[in-house]
C-alpha atoms as a PDB file:
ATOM      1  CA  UNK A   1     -85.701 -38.353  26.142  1.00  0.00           C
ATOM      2  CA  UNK A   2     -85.730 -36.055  29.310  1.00  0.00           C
ATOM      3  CA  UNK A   3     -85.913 -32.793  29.604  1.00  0.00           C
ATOM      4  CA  UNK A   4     -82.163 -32.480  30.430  1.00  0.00           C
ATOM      5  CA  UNK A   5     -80.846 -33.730  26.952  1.00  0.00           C
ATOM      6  CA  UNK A   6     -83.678 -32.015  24.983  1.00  0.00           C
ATOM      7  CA  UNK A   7     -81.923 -28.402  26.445  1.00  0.00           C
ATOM      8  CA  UNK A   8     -78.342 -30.383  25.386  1.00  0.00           C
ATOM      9  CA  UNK A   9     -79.512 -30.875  21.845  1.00  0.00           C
ATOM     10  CA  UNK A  10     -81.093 -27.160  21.595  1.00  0.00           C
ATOM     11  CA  UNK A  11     -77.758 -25.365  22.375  1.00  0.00           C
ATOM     12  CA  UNK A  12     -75.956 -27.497  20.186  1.00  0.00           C
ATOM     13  CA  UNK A  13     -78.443 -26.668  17.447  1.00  0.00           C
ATOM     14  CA  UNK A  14     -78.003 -22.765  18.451  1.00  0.00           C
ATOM     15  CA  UNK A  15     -73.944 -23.109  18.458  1.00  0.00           C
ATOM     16  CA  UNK A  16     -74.414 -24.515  14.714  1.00  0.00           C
ATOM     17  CA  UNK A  17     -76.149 -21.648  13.581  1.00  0.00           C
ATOM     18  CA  UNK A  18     -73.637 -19.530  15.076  1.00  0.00           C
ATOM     19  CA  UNK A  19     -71.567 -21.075  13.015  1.00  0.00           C
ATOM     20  CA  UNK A  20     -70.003 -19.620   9.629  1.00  0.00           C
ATOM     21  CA  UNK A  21     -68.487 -20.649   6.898  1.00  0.00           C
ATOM     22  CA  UNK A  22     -67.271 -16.805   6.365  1.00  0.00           C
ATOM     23  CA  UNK A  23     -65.768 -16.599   9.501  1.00  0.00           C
ATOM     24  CA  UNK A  24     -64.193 -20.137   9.140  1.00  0.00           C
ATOM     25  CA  UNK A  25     -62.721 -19.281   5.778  1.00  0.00           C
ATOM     26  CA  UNK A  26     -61.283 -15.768   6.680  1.00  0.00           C
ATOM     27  CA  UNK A  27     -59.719 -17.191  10.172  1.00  0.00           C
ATOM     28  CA  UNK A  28     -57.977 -19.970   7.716  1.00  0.00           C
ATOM     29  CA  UNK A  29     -56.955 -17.267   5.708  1.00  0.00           C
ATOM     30  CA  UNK A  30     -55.100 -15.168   9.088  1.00  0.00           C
ATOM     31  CA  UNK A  31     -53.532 -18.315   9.712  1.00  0.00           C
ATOM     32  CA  UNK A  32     -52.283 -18.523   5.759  1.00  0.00           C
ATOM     33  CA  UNK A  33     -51.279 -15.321   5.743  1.00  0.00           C
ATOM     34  CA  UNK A  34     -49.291 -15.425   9.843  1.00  0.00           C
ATOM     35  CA  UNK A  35     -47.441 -18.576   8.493  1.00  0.00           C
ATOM     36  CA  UNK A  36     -45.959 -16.324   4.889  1.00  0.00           C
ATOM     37  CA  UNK A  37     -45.073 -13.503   7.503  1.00  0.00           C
ATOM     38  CA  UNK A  38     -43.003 -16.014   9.656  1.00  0.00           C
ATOM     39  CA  UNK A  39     -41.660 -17.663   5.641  1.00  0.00           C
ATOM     40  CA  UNK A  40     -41.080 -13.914   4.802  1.00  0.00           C
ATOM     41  CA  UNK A  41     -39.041 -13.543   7.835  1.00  0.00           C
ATOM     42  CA  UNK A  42     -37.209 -16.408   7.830  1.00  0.00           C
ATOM     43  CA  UNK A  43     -36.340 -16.163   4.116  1.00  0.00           C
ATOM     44  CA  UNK A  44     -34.812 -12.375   5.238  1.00  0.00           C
ATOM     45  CA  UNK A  45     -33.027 -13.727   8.261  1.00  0.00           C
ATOM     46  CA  UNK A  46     -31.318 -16.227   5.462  1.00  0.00           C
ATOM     47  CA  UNK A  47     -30.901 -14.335   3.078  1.00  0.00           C
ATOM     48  CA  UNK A  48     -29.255 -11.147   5.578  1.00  0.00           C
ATOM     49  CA  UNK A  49     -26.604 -13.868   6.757  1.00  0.00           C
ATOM     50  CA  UNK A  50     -25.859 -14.996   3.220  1.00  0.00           C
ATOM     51  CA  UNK A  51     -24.815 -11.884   2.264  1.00  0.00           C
ATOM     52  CA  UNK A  52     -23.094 -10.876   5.501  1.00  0.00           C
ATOM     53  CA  UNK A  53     -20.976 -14.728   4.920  1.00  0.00           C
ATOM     54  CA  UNK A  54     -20.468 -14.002   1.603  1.00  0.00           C
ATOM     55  CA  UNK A  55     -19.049 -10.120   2.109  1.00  0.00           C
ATOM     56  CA  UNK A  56     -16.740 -12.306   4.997  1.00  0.00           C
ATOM     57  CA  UNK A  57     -15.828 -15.177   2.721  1.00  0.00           C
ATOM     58  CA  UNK A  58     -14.629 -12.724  -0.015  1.00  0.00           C
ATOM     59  CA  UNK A  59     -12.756 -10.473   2.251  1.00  0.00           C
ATOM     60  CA  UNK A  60     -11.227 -13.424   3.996  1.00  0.00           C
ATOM     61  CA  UNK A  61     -10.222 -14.433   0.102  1.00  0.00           C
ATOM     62  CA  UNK A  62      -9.185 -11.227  -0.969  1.00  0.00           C
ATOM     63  CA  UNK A  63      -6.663 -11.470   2.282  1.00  0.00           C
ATOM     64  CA  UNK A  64      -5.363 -14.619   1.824  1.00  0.00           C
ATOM     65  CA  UNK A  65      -4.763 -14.173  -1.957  1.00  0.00           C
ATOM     66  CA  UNK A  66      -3.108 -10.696  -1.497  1.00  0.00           C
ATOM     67  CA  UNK A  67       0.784 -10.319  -0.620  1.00  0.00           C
ATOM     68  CA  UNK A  68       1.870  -7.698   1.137  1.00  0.00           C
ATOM     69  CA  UNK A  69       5.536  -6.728   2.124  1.00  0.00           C
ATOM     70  CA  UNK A  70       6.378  -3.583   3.948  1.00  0.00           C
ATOM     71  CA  UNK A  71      10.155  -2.424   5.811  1.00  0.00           C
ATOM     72  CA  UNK A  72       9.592  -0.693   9.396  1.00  0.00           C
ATOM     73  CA  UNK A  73      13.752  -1.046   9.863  1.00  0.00           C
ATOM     74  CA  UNK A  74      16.223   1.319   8.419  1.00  0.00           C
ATOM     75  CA  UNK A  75      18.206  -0.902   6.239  1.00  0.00           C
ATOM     76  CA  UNK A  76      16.714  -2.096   3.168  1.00  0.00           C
ATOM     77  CA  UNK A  77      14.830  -5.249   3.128  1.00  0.00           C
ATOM     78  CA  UNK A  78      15.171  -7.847   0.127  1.00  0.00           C
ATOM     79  CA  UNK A  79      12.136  -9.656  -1.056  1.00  0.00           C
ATOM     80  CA  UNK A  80      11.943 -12.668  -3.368  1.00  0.00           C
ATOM     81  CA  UNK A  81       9.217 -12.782  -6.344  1.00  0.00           C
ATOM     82  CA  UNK A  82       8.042 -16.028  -7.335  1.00  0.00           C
ATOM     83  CA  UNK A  83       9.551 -15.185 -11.127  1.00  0.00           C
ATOM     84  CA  UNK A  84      13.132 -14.790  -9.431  1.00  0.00           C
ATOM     85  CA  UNK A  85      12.537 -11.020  -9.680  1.00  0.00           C
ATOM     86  CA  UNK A  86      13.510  -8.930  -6.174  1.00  0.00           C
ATOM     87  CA  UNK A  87      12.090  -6.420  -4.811  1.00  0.00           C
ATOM     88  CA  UNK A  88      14.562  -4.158  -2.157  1.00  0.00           C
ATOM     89  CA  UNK A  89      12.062  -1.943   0.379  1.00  0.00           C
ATOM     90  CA  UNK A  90      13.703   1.417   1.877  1.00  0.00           C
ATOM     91  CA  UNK A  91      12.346   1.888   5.334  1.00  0.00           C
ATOM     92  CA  UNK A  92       8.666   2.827   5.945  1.00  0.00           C
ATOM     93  CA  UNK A  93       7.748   1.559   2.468  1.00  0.00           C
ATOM     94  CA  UNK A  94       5.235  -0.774   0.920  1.00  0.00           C
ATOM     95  CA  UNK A  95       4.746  -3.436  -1.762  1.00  0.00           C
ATOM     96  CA  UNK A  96       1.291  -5.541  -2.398  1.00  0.00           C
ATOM     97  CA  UNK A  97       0.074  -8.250  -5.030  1.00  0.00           C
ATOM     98  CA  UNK A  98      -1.826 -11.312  -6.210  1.00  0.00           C
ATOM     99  CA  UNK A  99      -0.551 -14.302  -4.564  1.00  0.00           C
ATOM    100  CA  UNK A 100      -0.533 -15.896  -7.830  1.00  0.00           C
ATOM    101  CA  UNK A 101       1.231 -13.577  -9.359  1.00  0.00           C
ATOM    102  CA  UNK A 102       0.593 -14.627 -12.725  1.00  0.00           C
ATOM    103  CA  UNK A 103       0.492 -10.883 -14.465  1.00  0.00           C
ATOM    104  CA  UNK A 104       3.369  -9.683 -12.603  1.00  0.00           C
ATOM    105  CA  UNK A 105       1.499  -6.960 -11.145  1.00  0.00           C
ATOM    106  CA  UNK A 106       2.871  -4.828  -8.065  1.00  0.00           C
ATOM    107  CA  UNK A 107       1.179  -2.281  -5.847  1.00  0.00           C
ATOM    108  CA  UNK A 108       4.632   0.503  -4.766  1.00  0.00           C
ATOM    109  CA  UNK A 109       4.244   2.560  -1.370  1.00  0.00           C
ATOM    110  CA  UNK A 110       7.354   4.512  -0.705  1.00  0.00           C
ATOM    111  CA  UNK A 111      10.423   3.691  -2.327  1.00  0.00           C
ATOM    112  CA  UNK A 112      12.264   0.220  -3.992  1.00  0.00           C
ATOM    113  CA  UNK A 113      14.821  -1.226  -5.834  1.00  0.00           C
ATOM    114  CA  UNK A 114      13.368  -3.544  -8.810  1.00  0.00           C
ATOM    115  CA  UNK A 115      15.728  -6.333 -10.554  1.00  0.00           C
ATOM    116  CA  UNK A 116      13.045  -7.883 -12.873  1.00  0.00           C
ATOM    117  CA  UNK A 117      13.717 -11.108 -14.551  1.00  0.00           C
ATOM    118  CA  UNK A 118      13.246 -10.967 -18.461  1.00  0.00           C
ATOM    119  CA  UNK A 119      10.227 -12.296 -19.625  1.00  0.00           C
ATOM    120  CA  UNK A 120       8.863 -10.566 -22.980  1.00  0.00           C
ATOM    121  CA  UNK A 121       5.722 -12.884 -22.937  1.00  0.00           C
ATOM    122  CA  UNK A 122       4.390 -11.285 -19.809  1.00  0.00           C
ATOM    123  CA  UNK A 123       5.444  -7.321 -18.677  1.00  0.00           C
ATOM    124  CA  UNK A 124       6.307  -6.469 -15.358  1.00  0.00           C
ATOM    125  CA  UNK A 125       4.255  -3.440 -13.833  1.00  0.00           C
ATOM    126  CA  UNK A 126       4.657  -1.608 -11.226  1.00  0.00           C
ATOM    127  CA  UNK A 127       1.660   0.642  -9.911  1.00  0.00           C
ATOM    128  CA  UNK A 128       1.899   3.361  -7.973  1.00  0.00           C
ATOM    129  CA  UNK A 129      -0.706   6.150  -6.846  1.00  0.00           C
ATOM    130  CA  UNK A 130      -0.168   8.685  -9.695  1.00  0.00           C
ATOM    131  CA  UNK A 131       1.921   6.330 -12.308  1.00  0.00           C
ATOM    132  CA  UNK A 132       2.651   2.955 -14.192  1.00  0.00           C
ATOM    133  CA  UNK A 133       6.011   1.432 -14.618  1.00  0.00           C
ATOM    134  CA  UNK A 134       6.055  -1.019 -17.440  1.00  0.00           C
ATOM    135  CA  UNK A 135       9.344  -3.111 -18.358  1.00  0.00           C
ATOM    136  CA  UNK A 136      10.248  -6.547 -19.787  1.00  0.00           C
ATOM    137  CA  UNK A 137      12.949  -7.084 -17.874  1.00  0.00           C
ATOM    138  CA  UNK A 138      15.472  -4.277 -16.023  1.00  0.00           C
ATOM    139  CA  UNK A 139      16.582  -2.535 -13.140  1.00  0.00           C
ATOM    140  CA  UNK A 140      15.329   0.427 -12.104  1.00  0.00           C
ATOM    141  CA  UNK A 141      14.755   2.331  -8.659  1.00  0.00           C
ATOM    142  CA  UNK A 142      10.689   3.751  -7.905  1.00  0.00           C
ATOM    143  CA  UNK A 143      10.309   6.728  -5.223  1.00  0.00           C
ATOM    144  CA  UNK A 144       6.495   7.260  -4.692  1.00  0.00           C
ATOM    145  CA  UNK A 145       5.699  10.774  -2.607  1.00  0.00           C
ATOM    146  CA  UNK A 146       2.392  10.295  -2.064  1.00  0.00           C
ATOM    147  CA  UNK A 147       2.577  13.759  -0.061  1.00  0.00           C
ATOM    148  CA  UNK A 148       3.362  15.765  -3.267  1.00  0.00           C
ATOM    149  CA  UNK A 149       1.170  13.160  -5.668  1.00  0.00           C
ATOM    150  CA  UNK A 150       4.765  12.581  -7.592  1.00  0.00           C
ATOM    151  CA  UNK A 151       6.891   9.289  -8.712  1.00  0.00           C
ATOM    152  CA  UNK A 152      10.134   8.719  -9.352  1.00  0.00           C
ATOM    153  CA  UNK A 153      11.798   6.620 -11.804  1.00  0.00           C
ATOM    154  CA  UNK A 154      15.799   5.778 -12.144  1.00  0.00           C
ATOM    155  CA  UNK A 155      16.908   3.148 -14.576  1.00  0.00           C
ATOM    156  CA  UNK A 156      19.850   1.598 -13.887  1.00  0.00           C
ATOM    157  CA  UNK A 157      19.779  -1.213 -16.608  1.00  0.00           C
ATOM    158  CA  UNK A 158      16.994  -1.729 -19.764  1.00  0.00           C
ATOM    159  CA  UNK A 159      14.132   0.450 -20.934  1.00  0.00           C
ATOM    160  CA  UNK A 160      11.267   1.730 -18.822  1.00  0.00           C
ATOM    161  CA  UNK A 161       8.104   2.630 -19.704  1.00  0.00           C
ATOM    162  CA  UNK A 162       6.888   5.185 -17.591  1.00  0.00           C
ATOM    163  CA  UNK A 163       3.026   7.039 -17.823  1.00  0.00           C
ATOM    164  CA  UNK A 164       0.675   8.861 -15.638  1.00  0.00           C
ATOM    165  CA  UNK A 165      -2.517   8.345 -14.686  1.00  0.00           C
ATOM    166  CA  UNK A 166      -2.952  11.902 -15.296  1.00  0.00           C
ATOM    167  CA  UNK A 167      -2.085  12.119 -18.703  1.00  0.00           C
ATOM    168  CA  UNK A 168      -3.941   9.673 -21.394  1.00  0.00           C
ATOM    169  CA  UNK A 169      -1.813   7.840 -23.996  1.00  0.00           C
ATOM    170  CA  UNK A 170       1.103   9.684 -22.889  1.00  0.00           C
ATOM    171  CA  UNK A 171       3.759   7.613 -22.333  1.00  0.00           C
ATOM    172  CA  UNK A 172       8.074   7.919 -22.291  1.00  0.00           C
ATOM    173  CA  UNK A 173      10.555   5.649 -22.465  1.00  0.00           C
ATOM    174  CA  UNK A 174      13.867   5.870 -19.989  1.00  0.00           C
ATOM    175  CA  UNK A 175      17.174   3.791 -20.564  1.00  0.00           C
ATOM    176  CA  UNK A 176      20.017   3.725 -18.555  1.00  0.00           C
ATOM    177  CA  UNK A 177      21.040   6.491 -16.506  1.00  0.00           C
ATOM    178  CA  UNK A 178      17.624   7.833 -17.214  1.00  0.00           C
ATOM    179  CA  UNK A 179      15.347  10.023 -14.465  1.00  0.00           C
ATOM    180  CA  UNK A 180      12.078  11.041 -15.506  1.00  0.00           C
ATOM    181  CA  UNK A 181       9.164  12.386 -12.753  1.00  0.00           C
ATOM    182  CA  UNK A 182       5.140  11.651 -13.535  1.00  0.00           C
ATOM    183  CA  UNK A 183       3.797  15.013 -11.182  1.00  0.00           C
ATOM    184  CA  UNK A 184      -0.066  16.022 -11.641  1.00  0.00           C
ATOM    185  CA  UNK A 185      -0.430  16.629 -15.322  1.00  0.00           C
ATOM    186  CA  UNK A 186       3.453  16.229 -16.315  1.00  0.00           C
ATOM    187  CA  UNK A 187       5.992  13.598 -17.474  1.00  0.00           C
ATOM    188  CA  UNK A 188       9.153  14.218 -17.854  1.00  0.00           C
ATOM    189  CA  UNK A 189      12.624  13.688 -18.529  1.00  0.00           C
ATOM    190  CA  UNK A 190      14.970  15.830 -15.734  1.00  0.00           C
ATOM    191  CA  UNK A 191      18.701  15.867 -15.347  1.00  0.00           C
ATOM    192  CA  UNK A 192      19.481  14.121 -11.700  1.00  0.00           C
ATOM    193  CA  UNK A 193      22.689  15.699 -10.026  1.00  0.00           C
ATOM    194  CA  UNK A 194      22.345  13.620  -6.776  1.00  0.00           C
ATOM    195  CA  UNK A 195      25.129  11.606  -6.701  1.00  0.00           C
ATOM    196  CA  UNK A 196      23.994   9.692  -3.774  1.00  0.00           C
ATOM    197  CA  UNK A 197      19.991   9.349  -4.859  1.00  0.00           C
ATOM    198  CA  UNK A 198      20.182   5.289  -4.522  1.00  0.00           C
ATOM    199  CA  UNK A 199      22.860   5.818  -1.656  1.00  0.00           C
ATOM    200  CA  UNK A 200      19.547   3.689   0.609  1.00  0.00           C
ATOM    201  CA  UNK A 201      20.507   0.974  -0.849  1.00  0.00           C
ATOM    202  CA  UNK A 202      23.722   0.204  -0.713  1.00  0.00           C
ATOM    203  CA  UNK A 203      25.210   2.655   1.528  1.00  0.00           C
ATOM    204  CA  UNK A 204      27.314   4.503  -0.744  1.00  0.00           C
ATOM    205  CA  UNK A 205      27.714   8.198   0.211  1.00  0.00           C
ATOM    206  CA  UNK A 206      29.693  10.523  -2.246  1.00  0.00           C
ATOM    207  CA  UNK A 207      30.169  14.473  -1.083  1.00  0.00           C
ATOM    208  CA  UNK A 208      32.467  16.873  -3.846  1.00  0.00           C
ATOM    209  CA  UNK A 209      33.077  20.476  -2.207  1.00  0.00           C
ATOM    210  CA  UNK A 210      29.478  19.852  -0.913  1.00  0.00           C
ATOM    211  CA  UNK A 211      28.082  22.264   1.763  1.00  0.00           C
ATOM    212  CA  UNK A 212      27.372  20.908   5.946  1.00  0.00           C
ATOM    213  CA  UNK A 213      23.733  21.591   5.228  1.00  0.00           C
ATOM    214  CA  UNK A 214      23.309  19.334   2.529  1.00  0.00           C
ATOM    215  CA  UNK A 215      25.407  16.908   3.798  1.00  0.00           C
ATOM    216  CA  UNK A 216      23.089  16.753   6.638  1.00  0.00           C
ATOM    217  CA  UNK A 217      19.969  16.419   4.712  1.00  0.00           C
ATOM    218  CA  UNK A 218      21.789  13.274   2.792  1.00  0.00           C
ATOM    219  CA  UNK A 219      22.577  11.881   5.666  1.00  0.00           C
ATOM    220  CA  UNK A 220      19.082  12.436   7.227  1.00  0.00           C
ATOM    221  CA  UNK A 221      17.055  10.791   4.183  1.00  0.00           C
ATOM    222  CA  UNK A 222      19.601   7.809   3.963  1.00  0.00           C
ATOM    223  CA  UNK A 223      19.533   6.797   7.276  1.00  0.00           C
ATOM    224  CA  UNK A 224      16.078   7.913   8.324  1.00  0.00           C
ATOM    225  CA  UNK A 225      17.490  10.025  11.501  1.00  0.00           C
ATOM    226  CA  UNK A 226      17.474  13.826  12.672  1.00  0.00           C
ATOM    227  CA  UNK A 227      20.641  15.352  12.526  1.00  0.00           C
ATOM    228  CA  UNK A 228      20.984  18.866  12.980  1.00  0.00           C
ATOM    229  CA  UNK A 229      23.633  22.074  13.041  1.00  0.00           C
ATOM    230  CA  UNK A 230      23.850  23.583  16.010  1.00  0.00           C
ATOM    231  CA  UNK A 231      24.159  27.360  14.277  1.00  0.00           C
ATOM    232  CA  UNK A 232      23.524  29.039  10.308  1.00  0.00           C
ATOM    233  CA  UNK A 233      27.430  29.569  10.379  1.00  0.00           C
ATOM    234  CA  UNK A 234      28.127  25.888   9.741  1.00  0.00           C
ATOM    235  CA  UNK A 235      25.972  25.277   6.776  1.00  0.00           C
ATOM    236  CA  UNK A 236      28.345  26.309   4.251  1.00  0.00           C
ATOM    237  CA  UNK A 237      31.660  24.658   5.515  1.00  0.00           C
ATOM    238  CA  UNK A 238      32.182  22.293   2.822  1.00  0.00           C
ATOM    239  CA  UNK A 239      33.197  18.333   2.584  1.00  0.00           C
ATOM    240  CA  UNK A 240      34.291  16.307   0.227  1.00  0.00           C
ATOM    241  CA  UNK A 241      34.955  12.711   1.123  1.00  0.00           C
ATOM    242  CA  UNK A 242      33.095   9.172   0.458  1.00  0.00           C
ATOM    243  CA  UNK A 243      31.574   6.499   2.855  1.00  0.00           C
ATOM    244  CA  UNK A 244      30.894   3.421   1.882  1.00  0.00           C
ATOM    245  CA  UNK A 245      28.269   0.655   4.155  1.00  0.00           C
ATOM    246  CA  UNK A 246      29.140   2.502   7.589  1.00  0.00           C
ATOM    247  CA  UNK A 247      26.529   3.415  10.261  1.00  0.00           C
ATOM    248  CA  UNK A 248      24.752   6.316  10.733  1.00  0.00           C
ATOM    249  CA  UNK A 249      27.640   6.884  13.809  1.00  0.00           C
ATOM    250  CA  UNK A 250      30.301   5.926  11.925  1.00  0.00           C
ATOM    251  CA  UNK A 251      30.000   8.392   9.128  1.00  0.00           C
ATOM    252  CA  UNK A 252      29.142  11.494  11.502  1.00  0.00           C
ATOM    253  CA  UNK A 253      32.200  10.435  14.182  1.00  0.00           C
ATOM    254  CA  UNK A 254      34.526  10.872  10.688  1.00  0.00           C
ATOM    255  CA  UNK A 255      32.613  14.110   9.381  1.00  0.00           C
ATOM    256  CA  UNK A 256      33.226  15.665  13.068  1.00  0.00           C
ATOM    257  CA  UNK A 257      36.970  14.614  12.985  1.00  0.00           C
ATOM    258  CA  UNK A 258      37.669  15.707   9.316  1.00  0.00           C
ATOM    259  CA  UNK A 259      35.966  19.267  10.053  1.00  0.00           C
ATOM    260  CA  UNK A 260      36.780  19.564  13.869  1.00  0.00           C
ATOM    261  CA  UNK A 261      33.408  19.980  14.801  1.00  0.00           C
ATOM    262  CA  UNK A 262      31.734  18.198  17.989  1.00  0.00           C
ATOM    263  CA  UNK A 263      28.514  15.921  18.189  1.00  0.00           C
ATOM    264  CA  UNK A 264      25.814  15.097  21.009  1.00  0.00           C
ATOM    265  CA  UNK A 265      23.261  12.164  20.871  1.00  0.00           C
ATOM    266  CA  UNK A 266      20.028  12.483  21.984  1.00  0.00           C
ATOM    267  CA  UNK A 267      18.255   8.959  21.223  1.00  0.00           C
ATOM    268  CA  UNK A 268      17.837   9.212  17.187  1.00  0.00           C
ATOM    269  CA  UNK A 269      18.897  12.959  17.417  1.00  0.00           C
ATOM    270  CA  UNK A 270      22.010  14.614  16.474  1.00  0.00           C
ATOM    271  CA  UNK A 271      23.506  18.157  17.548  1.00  0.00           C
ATOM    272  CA  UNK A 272      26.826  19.309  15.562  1.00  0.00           C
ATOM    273  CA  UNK A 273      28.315  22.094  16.883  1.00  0.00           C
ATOM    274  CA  UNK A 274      31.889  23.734  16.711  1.00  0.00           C
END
């Protein structure tokens, strides 16, 4: 052996005491313990986009199983339950439910018309912000003012039960010809002497020795517009006549004929003057 490989062999000799088994086991161990963090990571990543897919998948579900109906025209819009109920939307107003529809269940924003088919083994209910509506089958009309926290109820055929979210285990029950209001912390009966309160649905506008003023507000909350008097001295001229499914146009052209008065459009606006 030359000298050449006996200086090889030494400083392989040195490099294996170098060596140790310490050092070997705690750099395995790094490795280990690199490799989890990357796991850990990974697992995260996963389990962050599971969520987020899930969070999607349900609102995607909640969509497609939810039914909602709203009327942005001035004339009433007619809607079709799947138990041959229907549903009549004033303008600007809002209905929602299950798809299913299997508890009769119906979310109210605004005002409608409800014709519910009988069926005593499952209620009809209509929700509204501040107030239930409960019936087996009837007609009935629902105004919901969410501005004043306040519903409406007007039964036109059956019994109603009407209660507040405001007031446990309080309930009352409305027949025909009944009007009750559910405001804040009170339910009650009240005596309605609008005789053209359902007049948005079918058009039918009644006036007895009424006053200009409130003919104009009538006239502005059936057919969503803005008509004003050109001066205080008009609001008290009275008018008593009837309209029945005539325009917005049609009704003031008679009004300004009957009481000699004059009218100028602007767009949805109306001016009557003398």
């Amino acid at each position: 052996m030359d000298r050449q490989e006996t200086e090889h062999i030494i400083d392989e000799l040195e490099a294996m005491k170098q060596f140790s088994s310490t050092d070997a086991y705690a750099g395995l161990q790094n490795k280990i313990k690199h490799k989890k963090r990357q796991r850990r990571k990974r697992l995260q990543f996963i389990s962050i986009g599971s969520a987020v897919a899930a969070i999607v998948l349900v609102v995607i579900w909640t969509q497609f199983m939810t039914v909602r109906v709203s009327n942005p025209n001035s004339m009433p819009l007619s809607h079709h339950l799947k138990d041959g109920s229907t549903v009549t939307l004033n303008m600007y107003s809002q209905i929602s439910y299950k798809r299913t529809f299997n508890h009769r269940t119906i979310k109210l924003k605004g005002e409608a018309f409800f014709e519910v088919t009988p069926n005593t083994q499952s209620p009809f209910v209509v929700k509204t912000s501040n107030a239930n509506i409960k019936v087996v089958g009837t007609s009935f009309n629902v105004l919901c003012n969410e501005v004043n926290n306040s519903t409406e109820v007007l039964v036109k055929s059956g019994i109603v039960e009407l209660s507040s979210n405001h007031l446990q285990d309080k309930t009352i029950n409305l027949e025909v010809n009944d009007y009750a209001i559910a405001r804040n912390k009170t339910l009650d009966k009240q005596q309605l002497t609008d005789l053209n309160y359902m007049a948005w649905r079918d058009h039918k506008i009644t006036f007895k020795n009424q006053p200009l003023s409130e003919v104009v507000a009538t006239l502005n909350r059936v057919y969503h517009t803005d008509i004003q008097l050109s001066n205080k001295a008009l609001d008290t001229i009275q008018l008593s006549s009837t309209y029945y499914q005539l325009s917005c146009e049609e009704v003031l052209t008679s009004i300004c004929i009957t009481l000699d008065l004059q009218q100028k459009q602007q767009g949805n606006h109306y001016i009557l003057s003398k």
